[in-house]
PDB file of N, CA and C in Angstrom:
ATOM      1  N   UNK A   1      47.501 173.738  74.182  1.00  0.00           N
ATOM      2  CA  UNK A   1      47.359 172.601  75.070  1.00  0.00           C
ATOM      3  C   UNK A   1      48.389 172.716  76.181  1.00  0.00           C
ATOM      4  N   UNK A   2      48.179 172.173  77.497  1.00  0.00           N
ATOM      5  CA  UNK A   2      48.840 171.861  78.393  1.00  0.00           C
ATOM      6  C   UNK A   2      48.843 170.693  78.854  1.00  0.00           C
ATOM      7  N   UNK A   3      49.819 170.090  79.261  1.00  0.00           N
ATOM      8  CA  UNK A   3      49.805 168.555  79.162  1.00  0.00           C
ATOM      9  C   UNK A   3      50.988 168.540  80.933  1.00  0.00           C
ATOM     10  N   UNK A   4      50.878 167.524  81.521  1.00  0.00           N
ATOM     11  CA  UNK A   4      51.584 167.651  82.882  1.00  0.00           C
ATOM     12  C   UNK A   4      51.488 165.808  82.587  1.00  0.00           C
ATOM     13  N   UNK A   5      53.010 166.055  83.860  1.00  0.00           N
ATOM     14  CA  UNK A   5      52.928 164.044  84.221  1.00  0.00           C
ATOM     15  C   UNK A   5      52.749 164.472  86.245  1.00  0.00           C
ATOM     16  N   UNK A   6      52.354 163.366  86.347  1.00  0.00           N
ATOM     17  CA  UNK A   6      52.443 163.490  87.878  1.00  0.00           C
ATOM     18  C   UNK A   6      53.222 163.291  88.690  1.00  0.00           C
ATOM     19  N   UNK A   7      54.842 162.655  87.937  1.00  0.00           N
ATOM     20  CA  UNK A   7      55.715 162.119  88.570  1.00  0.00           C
ATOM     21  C   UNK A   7      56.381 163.584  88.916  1.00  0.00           C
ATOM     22  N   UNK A   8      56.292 163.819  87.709  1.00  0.00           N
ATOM     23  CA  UNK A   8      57.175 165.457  87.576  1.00  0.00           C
ATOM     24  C   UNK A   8      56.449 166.762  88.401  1.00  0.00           C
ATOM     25  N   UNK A   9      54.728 166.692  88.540  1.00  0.00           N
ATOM     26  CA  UNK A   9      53.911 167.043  89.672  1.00  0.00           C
ATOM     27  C   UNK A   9      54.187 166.933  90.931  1.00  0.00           C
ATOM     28  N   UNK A  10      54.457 165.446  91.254  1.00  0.00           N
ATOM     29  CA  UNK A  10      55.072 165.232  92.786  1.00  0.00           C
ATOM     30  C   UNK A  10      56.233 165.815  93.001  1.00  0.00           C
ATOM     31  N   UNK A  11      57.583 165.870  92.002  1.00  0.00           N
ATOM     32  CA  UNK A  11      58.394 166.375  92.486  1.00  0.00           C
ATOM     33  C   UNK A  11      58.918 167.649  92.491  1.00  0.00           C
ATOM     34  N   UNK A  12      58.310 168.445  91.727  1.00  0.00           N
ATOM     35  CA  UNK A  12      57.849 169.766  92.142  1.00  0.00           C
ATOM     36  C   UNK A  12      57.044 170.268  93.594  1.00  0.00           C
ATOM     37  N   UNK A  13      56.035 169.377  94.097  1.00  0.00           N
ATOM     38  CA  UNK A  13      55.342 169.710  95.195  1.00  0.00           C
ATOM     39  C   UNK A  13      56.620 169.574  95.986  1.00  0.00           C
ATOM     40  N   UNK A  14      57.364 168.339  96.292  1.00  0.00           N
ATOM     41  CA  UNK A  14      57.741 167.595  97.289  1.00  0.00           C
ATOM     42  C   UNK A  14      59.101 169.182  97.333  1.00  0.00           C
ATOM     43  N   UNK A  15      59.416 169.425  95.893  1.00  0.00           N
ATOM     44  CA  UNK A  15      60.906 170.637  96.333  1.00  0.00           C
ATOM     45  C   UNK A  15      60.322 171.899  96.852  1.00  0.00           C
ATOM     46  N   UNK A  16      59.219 172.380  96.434  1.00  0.00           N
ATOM     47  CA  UNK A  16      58.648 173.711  97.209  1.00  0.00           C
ATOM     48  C   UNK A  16      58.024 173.249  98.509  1.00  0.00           C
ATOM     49  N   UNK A  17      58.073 172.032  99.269  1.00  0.00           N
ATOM     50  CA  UNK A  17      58.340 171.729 100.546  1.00  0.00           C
ATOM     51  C   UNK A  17      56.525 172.020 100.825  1.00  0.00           C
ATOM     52  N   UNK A  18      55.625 171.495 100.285  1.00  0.00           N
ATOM     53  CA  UNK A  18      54.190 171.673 100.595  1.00  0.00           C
ATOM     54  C   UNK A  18      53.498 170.807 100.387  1.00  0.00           C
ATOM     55  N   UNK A  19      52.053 171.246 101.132  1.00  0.00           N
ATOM     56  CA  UNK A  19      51.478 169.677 100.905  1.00  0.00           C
ATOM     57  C   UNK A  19      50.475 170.437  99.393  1.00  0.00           C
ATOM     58  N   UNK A  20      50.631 171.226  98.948  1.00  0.00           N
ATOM     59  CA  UNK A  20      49.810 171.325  97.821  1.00  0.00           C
ATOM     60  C   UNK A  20      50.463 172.523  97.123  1.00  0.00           C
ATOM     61  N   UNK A  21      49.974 171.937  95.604  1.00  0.00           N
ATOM     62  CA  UNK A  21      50.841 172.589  94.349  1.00  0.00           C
ATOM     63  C   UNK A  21      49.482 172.853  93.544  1.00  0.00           C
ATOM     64  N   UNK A  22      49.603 173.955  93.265  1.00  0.00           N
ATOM     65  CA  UNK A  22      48.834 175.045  92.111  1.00  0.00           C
ATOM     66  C   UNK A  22      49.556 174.483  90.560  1.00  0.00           C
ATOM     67  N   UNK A  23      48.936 173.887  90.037  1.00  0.00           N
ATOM     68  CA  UNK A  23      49.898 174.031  88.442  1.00  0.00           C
ATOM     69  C   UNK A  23      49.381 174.473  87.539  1.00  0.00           C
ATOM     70  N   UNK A  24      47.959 174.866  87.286  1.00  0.00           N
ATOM     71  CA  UNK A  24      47.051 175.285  86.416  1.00  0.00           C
ATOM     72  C   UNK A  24      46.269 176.390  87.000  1.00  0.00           C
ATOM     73  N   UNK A  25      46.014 177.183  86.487  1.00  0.00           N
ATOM     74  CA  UNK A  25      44.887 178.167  86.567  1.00  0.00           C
ATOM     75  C   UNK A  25      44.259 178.865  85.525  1.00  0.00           C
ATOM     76  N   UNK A  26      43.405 178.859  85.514  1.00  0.00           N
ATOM     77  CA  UNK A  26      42.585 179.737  83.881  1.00  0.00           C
ATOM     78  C   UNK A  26      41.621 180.363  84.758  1.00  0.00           C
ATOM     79  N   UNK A  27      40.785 181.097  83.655  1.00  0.00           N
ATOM     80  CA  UNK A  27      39.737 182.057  84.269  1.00  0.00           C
ATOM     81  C   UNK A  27      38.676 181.054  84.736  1.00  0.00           C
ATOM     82  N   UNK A  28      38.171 180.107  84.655  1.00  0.00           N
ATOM     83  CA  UNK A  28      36.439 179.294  85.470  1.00  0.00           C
ATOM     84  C   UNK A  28      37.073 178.505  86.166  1.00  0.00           C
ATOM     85  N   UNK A  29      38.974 178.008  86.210  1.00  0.00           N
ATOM     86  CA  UNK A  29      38.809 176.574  87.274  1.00  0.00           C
ATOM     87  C   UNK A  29      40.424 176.931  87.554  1.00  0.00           C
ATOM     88  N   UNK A  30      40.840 176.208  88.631  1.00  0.00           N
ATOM     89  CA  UNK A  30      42.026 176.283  88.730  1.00  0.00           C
ATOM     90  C   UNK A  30      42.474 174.457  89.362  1.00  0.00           C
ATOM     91  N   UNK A  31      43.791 173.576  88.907  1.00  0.00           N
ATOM     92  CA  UNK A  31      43.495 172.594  89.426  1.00  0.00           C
ATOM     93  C   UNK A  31      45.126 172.628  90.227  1.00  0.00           C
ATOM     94  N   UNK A  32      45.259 171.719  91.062  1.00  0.00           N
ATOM     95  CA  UNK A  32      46.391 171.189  92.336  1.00  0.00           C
ATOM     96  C   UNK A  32      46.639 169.920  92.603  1.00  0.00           C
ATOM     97  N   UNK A  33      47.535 169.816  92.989  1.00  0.00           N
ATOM     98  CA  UNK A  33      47.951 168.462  93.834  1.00  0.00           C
ATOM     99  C   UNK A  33      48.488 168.545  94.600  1.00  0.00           C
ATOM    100  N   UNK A  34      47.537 167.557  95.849  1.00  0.00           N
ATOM    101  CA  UNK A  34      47.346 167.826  97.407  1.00  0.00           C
ATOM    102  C   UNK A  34      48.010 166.794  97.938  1.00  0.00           C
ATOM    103  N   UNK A  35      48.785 166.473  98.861  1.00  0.00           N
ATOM    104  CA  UNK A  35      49.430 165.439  99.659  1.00  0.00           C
ATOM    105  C   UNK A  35      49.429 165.642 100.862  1.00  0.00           C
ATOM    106  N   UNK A  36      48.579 164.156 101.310  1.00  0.00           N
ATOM    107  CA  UNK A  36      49.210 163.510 102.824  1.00  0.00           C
ATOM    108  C   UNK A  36      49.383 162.835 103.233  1.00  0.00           C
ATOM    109  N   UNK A  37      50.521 162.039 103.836  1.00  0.00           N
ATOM    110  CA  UNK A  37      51.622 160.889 104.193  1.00  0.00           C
ATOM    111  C   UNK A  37      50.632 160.633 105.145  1.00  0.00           C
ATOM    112  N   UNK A  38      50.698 159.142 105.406  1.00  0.00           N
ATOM    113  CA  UNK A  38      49.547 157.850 106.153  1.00  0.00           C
ATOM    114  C   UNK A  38      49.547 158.771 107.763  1.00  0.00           C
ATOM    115  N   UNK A  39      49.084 158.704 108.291  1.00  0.00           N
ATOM    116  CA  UNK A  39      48.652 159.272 109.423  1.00  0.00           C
ATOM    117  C   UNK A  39      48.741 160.431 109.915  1.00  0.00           C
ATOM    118  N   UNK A  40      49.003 161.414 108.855  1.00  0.00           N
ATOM    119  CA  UNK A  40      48.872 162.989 108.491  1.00  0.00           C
ATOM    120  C   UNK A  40      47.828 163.674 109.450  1.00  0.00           C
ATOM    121  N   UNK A  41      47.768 164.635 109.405  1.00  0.00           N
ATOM    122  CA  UNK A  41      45.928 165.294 109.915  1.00  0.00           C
ATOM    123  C   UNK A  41      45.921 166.436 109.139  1.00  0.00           C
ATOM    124  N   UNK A  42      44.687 166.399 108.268  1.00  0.00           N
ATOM    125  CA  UNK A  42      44.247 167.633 107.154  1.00  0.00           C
ATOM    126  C   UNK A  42      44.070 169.095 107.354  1.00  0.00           C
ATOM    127  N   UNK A  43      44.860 170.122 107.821  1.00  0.00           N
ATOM    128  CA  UNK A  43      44.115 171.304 107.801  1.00  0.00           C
ATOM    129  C   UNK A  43      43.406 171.768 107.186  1.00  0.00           C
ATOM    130  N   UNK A  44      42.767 171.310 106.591  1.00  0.00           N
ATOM    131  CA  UNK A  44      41.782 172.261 105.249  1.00  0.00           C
ATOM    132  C   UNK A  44      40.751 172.760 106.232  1.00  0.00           C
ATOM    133  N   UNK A  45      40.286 173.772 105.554  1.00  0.00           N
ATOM    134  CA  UNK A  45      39.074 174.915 106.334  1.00  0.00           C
ATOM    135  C   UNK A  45      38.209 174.787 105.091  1.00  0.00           C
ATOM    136  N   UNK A  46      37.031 175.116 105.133  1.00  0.00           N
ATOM    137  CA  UNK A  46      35.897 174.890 103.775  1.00  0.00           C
ATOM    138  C   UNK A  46      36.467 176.332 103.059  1.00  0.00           C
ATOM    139  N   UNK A  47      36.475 175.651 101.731  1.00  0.00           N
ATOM    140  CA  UNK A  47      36.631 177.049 100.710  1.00  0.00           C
ATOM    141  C   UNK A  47      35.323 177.421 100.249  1.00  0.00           C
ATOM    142  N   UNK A  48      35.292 178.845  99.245  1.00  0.00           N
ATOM    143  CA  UNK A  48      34.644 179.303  98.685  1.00  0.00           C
ATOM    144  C   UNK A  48      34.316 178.536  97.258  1.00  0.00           C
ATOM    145  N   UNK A  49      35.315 177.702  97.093  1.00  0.00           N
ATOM    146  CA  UNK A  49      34.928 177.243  95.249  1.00  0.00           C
ATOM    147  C   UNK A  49      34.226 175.907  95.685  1.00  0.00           C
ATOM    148  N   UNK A  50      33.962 175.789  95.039  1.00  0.00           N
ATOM    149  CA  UNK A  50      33.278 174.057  94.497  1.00  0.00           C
ATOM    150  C   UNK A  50      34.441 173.173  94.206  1.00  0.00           C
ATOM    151  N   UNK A  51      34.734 172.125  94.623  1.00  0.00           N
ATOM    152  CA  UNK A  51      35.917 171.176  94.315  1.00  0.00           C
ATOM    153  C   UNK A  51      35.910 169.899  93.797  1.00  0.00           C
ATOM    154  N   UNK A  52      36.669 169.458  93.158  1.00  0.00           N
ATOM    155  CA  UNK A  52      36.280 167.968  92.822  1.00  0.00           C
ATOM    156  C   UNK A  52      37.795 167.566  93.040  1.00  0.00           C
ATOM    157  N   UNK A  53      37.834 166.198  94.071  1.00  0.00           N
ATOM    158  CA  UNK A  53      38.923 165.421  94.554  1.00  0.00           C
ATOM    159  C   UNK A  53      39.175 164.433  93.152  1.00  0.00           C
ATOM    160  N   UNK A  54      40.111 164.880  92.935  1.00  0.00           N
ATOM    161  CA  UNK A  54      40.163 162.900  92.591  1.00  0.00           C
ATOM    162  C   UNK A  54      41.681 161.812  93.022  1.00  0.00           C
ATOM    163  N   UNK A  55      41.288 160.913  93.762  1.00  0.00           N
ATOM    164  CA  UNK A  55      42.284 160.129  94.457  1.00  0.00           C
ATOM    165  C   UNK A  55      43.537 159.365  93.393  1.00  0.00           C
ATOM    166  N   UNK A  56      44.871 160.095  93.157  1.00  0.00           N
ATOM    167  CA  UNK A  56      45.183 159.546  92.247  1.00  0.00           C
ATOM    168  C   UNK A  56      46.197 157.989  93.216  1.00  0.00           C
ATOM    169  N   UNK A  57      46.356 158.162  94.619  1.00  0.00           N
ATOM    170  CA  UNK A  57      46.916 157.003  94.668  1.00  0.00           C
ATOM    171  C   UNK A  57      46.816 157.314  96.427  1.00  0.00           C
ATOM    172  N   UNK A  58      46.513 155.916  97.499  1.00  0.00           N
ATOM    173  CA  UNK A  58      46.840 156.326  99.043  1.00  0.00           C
ATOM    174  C   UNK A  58      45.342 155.677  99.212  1.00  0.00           C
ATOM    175  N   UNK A  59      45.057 155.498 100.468  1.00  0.00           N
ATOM    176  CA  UNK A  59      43.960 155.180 101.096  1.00  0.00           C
ATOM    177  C   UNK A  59      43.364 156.029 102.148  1.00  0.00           C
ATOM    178  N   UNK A  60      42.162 156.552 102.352  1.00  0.00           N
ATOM    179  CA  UNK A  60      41.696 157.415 103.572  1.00  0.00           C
ATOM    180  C   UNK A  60      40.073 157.458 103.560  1.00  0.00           C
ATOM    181  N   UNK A  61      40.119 158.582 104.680  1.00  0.00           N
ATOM    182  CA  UNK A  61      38.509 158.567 104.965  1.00  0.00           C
ATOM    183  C   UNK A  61      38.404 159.979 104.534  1.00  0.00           C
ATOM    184  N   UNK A  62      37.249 160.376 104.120  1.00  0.00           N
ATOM    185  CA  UNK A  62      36.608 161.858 103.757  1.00  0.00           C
ATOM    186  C   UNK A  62      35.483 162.303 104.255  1.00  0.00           C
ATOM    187  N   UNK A  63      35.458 162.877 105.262  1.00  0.00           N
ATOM    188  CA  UNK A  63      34.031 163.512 105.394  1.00  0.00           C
ATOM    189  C   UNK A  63      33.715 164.343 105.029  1.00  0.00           C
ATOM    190  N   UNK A  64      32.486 165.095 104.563  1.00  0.00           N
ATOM    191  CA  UNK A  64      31.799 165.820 103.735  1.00  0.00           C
ATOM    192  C   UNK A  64      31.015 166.220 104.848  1.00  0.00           C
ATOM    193  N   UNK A  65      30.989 167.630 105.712  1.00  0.00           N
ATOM    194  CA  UNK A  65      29.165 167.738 105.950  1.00  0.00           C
ATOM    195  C   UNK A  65      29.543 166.946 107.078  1.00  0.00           C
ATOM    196  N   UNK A  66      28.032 165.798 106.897  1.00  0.00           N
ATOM    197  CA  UNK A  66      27.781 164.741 107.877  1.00  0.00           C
ATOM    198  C   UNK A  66      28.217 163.564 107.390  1.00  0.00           C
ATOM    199  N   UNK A  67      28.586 163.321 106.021  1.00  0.00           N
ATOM    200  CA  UNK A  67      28.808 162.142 105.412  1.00  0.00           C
ATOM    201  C   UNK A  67      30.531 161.653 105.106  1.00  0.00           C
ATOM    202  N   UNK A  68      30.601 160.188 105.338  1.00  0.00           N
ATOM    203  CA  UNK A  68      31.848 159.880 105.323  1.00  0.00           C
ATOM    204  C   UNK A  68      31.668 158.589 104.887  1.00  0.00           C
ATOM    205  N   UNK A  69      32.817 158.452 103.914  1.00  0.00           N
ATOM    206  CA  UNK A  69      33.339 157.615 102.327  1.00  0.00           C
ATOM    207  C   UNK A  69      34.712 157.402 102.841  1.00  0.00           C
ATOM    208  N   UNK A  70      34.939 155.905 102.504  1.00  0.00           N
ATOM    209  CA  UNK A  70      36.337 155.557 102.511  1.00  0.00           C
ATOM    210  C   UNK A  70      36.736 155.990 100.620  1.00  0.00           C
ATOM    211  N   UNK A  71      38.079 155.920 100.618  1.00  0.00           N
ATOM    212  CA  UNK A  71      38.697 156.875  98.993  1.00  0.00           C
ATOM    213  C   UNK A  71      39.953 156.095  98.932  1.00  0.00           C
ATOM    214  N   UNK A  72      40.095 155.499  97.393  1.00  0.00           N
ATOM    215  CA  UNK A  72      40.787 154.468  97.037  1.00  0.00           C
ATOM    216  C   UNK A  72      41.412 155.566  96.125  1.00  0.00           C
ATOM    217  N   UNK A  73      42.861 154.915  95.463  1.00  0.00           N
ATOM    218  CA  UNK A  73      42.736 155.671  93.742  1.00  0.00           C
ATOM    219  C   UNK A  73      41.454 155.062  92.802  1.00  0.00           C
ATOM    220  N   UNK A  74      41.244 156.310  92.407  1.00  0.00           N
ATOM    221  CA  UNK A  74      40.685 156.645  91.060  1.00  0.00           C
ATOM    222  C   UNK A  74      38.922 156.646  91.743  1.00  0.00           C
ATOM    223  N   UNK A  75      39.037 156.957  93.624  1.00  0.00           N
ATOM    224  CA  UNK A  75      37.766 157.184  93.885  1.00  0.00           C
ATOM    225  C   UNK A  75      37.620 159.271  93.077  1.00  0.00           C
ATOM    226  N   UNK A  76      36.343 159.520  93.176  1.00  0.00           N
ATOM    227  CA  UNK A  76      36.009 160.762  92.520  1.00  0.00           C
ATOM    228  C   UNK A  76      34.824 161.512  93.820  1.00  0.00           C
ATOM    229  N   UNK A  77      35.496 162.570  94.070  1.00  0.00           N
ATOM    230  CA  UNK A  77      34.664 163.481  95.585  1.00  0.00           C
ATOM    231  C   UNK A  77      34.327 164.984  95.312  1.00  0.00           C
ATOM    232  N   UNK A  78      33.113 165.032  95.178  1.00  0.00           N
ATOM    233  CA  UNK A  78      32.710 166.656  95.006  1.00  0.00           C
ATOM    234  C   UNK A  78      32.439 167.061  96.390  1.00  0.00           C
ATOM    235  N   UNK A  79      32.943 168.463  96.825  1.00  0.00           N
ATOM    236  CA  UNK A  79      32.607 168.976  97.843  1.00  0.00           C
ATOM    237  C   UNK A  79      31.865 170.048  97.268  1.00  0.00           C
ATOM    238  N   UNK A  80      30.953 170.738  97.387  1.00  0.00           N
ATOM    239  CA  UNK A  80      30.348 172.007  97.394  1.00  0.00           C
ATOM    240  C   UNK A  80      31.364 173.369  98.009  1.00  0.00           C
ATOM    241  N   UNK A  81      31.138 174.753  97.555  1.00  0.00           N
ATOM    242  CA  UNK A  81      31.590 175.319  98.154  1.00  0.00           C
ATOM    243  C   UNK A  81      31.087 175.711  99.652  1.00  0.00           C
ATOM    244  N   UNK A  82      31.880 175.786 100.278  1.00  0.00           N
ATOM    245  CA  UNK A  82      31.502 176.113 101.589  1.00  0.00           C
ATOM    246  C   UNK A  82      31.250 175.023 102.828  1.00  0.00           C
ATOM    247  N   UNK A  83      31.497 174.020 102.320  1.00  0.00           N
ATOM    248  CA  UNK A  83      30.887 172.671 103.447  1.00  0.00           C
ATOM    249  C   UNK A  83      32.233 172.226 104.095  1.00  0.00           C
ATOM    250  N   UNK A  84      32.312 172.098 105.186  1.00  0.00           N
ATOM    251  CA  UNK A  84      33.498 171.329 105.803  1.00  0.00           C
ATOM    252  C   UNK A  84      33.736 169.747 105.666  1.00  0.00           C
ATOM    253  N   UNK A  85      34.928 169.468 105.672  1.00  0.00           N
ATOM    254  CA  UNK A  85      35.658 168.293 104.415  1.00  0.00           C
ATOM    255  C   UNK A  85      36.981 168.169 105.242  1.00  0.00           C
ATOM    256  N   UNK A  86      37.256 166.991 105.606  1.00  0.00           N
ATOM    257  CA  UNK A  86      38.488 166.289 105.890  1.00  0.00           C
ATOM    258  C   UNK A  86      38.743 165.079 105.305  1.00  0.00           C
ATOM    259  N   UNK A  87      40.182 164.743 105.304  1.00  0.00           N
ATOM    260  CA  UNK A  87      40.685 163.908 104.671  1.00  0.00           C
ATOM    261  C   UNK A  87      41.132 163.171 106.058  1.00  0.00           C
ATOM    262  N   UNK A  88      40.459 162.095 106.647  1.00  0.00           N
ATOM    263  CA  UNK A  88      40.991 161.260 108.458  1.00  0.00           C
ATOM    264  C   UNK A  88      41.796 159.997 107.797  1.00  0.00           C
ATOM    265  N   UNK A  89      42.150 159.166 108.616  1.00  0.00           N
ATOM    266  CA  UNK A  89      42.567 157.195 108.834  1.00  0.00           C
ATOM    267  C   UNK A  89      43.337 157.449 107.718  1.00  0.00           C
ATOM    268  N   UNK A  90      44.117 157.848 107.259  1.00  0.00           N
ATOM    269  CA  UNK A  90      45.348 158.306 105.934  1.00  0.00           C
ATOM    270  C   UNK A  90      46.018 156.959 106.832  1.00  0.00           C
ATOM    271  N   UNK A  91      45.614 155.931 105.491  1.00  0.00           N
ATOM    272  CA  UNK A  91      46.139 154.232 105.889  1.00  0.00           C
ATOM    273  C   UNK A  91      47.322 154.264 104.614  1.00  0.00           C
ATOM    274  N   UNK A  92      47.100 155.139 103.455  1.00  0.00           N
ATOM    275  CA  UNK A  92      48.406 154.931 102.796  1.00  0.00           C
ATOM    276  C   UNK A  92      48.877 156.411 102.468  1.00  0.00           C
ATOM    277  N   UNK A  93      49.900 157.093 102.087  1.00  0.00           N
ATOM    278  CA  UNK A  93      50.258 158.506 101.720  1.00  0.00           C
ATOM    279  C   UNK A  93      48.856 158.470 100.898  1.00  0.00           C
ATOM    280  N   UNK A  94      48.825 159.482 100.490  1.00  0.00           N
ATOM    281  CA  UNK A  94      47.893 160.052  99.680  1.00  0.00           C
ATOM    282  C   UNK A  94      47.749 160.950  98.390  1.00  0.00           C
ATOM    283  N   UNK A  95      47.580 160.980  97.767  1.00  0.00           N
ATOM    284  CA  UNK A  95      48.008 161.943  96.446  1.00  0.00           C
ATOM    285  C   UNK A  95      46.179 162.121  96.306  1.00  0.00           C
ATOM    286  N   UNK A  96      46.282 163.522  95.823  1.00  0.00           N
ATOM    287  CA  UNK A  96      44.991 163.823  95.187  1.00  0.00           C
ATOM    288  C   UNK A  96      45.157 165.091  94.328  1.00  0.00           C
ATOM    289  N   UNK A  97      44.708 164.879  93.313  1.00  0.00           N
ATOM    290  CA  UNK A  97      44.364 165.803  92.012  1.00  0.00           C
ATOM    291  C   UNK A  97      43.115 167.017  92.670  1.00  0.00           C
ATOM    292  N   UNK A  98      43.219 167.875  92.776  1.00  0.00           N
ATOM    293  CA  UNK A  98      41.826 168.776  93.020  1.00  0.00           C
ATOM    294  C   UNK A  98      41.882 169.868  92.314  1.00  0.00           C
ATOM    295  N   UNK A  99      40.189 170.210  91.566  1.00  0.00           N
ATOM    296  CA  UNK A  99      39.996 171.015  90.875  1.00  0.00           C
ATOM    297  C   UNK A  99      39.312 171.783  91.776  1.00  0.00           C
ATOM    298  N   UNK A 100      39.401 173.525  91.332  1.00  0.00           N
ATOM    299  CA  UNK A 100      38.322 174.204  91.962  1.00  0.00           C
ATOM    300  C   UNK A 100      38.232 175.083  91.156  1.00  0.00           C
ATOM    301  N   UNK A 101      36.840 175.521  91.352  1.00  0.00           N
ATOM    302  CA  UNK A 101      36.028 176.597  89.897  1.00  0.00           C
ATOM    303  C   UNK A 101      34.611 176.972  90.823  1.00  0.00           C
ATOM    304  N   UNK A 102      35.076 178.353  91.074  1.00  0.00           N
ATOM    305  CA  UNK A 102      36.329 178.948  90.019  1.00  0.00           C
ATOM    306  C   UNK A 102      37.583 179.061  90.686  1.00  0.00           C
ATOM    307  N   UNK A 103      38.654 179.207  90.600  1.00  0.00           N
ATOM    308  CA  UNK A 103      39.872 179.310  90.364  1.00  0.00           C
ATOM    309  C   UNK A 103      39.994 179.635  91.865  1.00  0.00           C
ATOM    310  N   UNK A 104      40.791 178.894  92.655  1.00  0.00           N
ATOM    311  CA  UNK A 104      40.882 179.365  94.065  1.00  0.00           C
ATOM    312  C   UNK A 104      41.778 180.158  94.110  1.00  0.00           C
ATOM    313  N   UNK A 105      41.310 180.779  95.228  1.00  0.00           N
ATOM    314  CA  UNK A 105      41.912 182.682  95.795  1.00  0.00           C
ATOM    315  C   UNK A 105      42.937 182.419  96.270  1.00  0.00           C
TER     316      UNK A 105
END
C-alpha cells in the first residue's frame, strides 16, 4: 500500500518550487498535484494520456474542446487524450489531484 496526505503533498510541491508534483507512478496510471494561485494562467498543452482532474480545493473555469464548466472542490473532470484543456477565472488558488493512464511521459 501507499498512502499520501495532501498537506505533506503541498509542501513538497510548494519546496521543489512547481506548479506540479509527480508522487505516484505504476505501470497503467501515474497520479500529481497541480497548482494555481487565483489569477494564474495555465500552460498546459493537450497530452497524450487520458486524465481525470479532481478539484481538491480553489475555484475556476475549465474548458475542454468547446465546452466550459465552472470547478468547485470535489468537482470531477475527464479530459480525453489529446483535446485542449485550460484551467481560466482562477477566483480561488487551486489545488487539483490529476491522474493520467497511462503514466505520463
Amino acid at each position: 500500500m501507499k498512502a499520501f496526505r495532501l498537506d505533506e503533498l503541498e509542501a513538497e510541491r510548494v519546496a521543489n518550487d512547481g506548479a506540479y508534483l509527480q508522487f505516484l507512478r505504476e505501470r497503467n496510471m501515474s497520479v500529481g498535484l497541480y497548482a494555481l494561485d487565483a489569477g494564474a494562467t495555465d500552460p498546459q498543452q493537450p497530452h497524450r494520456q487520458d486524465e481525470v482532474y479532481l478539484v481538491v480545493s480553489g475555484r475556476a473555469s475549465i474548458t475542454v474542446g468547446q465546452e466550459t464548466t465552472q470547478v468547485g472542490r470535489g468537482s470531477v473532470v475527464y479530459v480525453p487524450a489529446g483535446v485542449p484543456h485550460k484551467f481560466h477565472h482562477i477566483s480561488e488558488d487551486l489545488r487539483v489531484m490529476v491522474v493520467f493512464s497511462p503514466p505520463e511521459s
